[in-house]
N, C-alpha and C. Protein backbone atom coordinates (compact mmCIF):
# COMPACT_ATOMS: atom_id res chain seq x y z
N UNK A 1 -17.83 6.62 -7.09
CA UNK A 1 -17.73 6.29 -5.68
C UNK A 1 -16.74 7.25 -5.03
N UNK A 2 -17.27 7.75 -4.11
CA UNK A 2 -16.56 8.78 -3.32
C UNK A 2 -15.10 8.06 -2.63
N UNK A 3 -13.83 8.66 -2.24
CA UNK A 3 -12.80 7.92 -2.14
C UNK A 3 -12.81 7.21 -1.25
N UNK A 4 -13.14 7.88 0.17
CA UNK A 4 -13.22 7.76 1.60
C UNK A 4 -14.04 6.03 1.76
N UNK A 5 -15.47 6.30 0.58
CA UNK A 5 -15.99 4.48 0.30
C UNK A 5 -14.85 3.62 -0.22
N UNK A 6 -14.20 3.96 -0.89
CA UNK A 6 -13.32 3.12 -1.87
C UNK A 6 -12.19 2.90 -0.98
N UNK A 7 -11.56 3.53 0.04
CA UNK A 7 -10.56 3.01 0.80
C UNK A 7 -11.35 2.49 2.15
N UNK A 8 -12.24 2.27 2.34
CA UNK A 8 -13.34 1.79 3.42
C UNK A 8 -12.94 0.57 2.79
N UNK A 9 -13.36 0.31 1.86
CA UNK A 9 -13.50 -0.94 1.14
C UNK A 9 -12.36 -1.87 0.81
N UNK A 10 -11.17 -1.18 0.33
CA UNK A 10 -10.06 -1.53 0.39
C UNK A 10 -9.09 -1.83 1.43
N UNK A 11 -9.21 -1.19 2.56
CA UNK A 11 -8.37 -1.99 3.81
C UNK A 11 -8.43 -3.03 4.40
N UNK A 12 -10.24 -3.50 4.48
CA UNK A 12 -10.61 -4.62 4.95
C UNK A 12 -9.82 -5.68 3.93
N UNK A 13 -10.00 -5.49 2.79
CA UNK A 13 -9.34 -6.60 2.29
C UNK A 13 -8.00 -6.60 1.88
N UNK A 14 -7.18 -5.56 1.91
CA UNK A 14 -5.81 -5.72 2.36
C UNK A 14 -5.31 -6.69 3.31
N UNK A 15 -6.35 -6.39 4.80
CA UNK A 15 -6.00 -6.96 6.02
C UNK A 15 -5.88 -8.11 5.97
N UNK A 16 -7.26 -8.90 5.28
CA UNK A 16 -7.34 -10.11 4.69
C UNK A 16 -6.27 -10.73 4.04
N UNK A 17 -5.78 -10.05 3.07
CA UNK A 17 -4.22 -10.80 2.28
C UNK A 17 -3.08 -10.54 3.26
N UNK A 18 -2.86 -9.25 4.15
CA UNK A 18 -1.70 -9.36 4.81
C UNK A 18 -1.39 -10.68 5.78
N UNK A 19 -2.71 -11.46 6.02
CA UNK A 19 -2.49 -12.12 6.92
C UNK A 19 -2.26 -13.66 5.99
N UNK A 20 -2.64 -13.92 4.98
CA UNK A 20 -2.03 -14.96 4.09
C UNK A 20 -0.73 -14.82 3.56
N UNK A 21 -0.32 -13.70 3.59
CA UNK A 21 1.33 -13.56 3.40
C UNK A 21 2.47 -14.38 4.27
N UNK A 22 3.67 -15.30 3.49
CA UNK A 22 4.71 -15.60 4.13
C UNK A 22 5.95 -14.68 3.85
N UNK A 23 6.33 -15.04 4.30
CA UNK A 23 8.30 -14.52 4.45
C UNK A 23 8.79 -14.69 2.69
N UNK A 24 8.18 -15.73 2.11
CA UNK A 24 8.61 -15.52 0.70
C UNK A 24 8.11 -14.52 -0.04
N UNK A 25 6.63 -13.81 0.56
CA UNK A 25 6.03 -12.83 -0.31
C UNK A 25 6.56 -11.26 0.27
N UNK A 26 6.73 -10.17 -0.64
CA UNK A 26 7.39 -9.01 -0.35
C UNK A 26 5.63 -8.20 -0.22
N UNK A 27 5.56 -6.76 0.49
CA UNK A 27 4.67 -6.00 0.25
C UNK A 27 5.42 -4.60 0.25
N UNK A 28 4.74 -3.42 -0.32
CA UNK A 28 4.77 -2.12 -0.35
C UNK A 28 3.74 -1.78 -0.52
N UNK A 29 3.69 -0.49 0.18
CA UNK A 29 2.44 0.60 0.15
C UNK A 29 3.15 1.72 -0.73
N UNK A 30 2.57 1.81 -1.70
CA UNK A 30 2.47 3.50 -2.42
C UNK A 30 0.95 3.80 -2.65
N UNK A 31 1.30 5.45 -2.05
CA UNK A 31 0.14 6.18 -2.29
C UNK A 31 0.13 7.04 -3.37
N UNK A 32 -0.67 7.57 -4.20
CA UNK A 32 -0.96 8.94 -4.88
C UNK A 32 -1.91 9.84 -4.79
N UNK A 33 -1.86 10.31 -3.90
CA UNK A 33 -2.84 11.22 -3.31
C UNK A 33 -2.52 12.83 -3.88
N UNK A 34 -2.05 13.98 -3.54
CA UNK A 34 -1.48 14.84 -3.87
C UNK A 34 -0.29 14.96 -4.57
N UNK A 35 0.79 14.10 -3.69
CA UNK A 35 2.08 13.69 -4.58
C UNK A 35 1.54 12.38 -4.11
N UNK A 36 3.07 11.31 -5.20
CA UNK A 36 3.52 10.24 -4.87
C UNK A 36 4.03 9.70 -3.32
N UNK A 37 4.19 9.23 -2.73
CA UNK A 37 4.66 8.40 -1.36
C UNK A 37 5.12 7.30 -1.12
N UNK A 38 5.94 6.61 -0.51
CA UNK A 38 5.94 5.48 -0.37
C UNK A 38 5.37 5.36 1.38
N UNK A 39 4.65 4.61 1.65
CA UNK A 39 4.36 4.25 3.01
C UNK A 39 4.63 3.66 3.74
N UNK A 40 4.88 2.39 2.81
CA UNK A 40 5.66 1.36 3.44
C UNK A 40 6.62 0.49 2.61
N UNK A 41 7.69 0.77 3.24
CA UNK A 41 9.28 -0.09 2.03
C UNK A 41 8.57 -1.44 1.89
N UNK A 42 9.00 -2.10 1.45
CA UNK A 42 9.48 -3.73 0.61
C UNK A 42 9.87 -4.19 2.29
N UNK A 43 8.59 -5.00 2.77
CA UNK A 43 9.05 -5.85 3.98
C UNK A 43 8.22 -7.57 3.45
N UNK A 44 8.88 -8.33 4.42
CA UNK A 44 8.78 -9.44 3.79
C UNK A 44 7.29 -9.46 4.35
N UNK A 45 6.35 -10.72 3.48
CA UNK A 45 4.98 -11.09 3.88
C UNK A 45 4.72 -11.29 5.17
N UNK A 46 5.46 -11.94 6.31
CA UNK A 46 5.13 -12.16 7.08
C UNK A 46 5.66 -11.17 8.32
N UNK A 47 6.34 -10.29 7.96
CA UNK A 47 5.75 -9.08 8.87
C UNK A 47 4.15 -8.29 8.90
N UNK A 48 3.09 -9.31 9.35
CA UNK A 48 1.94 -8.63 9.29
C UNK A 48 1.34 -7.47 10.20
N UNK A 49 2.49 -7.57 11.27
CA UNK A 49 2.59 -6.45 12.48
C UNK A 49 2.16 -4.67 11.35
N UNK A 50 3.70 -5.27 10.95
CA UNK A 50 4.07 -3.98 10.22
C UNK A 50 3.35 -2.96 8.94
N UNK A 51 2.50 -4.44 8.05
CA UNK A 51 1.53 -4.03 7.08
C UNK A 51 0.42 -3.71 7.71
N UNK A 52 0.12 -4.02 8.70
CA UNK A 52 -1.64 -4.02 9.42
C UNK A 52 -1.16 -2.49 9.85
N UNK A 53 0.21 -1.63 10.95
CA UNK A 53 0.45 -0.54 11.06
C UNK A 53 0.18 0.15 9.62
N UNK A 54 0.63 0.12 8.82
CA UNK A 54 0.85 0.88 7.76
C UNK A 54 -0.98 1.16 6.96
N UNK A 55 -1.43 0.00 7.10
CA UNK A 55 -2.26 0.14 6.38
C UNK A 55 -3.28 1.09 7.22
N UNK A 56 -3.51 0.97 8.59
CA UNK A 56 -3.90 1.86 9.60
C UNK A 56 -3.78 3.54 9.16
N UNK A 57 -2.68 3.93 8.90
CA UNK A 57 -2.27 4.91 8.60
C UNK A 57 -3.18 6.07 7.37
N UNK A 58 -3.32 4.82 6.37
CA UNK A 58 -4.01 5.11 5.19
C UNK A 58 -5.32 6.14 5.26
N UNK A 59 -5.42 7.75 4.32
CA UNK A 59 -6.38 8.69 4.47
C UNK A 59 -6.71 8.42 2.77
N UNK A 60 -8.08 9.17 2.75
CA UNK A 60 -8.05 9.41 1.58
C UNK A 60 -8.49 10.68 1.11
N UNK A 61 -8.04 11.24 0.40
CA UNK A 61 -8.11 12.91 0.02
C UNK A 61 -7.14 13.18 -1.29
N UNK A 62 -7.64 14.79 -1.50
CA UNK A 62 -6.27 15.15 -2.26
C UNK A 62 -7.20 14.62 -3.86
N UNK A 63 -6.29 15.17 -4.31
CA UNK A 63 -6.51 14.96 -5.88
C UNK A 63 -5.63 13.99 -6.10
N UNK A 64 -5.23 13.38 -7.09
CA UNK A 64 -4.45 12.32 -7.30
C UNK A 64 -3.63 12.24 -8.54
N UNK A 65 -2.40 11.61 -8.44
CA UNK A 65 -1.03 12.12 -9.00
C UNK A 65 -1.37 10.58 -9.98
N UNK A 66 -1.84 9.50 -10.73
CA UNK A 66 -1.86 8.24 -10.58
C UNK A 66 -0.65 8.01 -10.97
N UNK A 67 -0.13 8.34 -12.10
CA UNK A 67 0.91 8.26 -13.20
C UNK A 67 2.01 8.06 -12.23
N UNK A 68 2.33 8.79 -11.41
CA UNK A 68 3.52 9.17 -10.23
C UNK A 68 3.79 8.10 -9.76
N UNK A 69 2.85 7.97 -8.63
CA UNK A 69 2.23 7.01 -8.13
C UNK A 69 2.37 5.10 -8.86
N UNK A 70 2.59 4.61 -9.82
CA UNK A 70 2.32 3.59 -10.87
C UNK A 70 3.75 3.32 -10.87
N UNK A 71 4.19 4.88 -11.59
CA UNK A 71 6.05 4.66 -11.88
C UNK A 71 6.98 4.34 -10.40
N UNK A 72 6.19 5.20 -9.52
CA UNK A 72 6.83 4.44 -7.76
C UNK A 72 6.78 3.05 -7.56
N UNK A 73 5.82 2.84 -7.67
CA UNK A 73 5.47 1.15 -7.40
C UNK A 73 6.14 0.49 -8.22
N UNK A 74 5.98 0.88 -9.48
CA UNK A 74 6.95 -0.13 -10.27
C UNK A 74 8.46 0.19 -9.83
N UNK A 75 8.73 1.24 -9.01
CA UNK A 75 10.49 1.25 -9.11
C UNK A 75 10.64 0.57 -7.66
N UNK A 76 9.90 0.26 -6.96
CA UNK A 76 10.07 0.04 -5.54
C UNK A 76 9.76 -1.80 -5.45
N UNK A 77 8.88 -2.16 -6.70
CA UNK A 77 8.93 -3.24 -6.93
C UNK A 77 10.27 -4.37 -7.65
N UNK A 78 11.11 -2.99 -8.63
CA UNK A 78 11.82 -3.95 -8.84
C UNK A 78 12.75 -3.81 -8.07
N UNK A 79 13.55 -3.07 -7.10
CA UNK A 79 14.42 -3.03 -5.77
C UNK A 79 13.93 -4.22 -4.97
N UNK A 80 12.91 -4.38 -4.67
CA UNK A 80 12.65 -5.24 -3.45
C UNK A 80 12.80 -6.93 -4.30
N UNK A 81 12.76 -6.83 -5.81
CA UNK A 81 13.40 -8.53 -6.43
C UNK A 81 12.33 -8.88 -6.74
């Protein structure tokens, strides 16, 4: 599946969970596209303003770093608790 389908597919249902999120649940965006990224820090669930921006943002291209990408998330996951 070409990427551009696969993040077609994936935002809609991001959008879907951002909006079941409370204040007790944390989110981050990491990408691995060319390099690693973070997109969006550790905000609480119920900033859905802020995840629905972020997720907006989202391209898909580039070759992909995954490994990078995996070790980000996991370090950005355990900062945010």
């Amino acid at each position: 599946m070409q990427m551009e389908r696969k993040l077609a597919l994936l935002i809609p249902a991001l959008r879907l969970l951002a909006n079941q999120l409370t204040a007790k649940d944390r989110v981050s965006i990491v990408v691995h596209a060319d390099r690693e990224a973070v997109v969006l820090e550790p905000v609480p669930g119920d900033e859905q303003a802020t995840t629905l921006a972020a997720l907006s943002q989202l391209q898909a291209g580039g070759s992909t770093v995954g490994e990078a990408g995996i070790k980000l998330a996991d370090a950005i996951a355990e900062t945010a608790g």
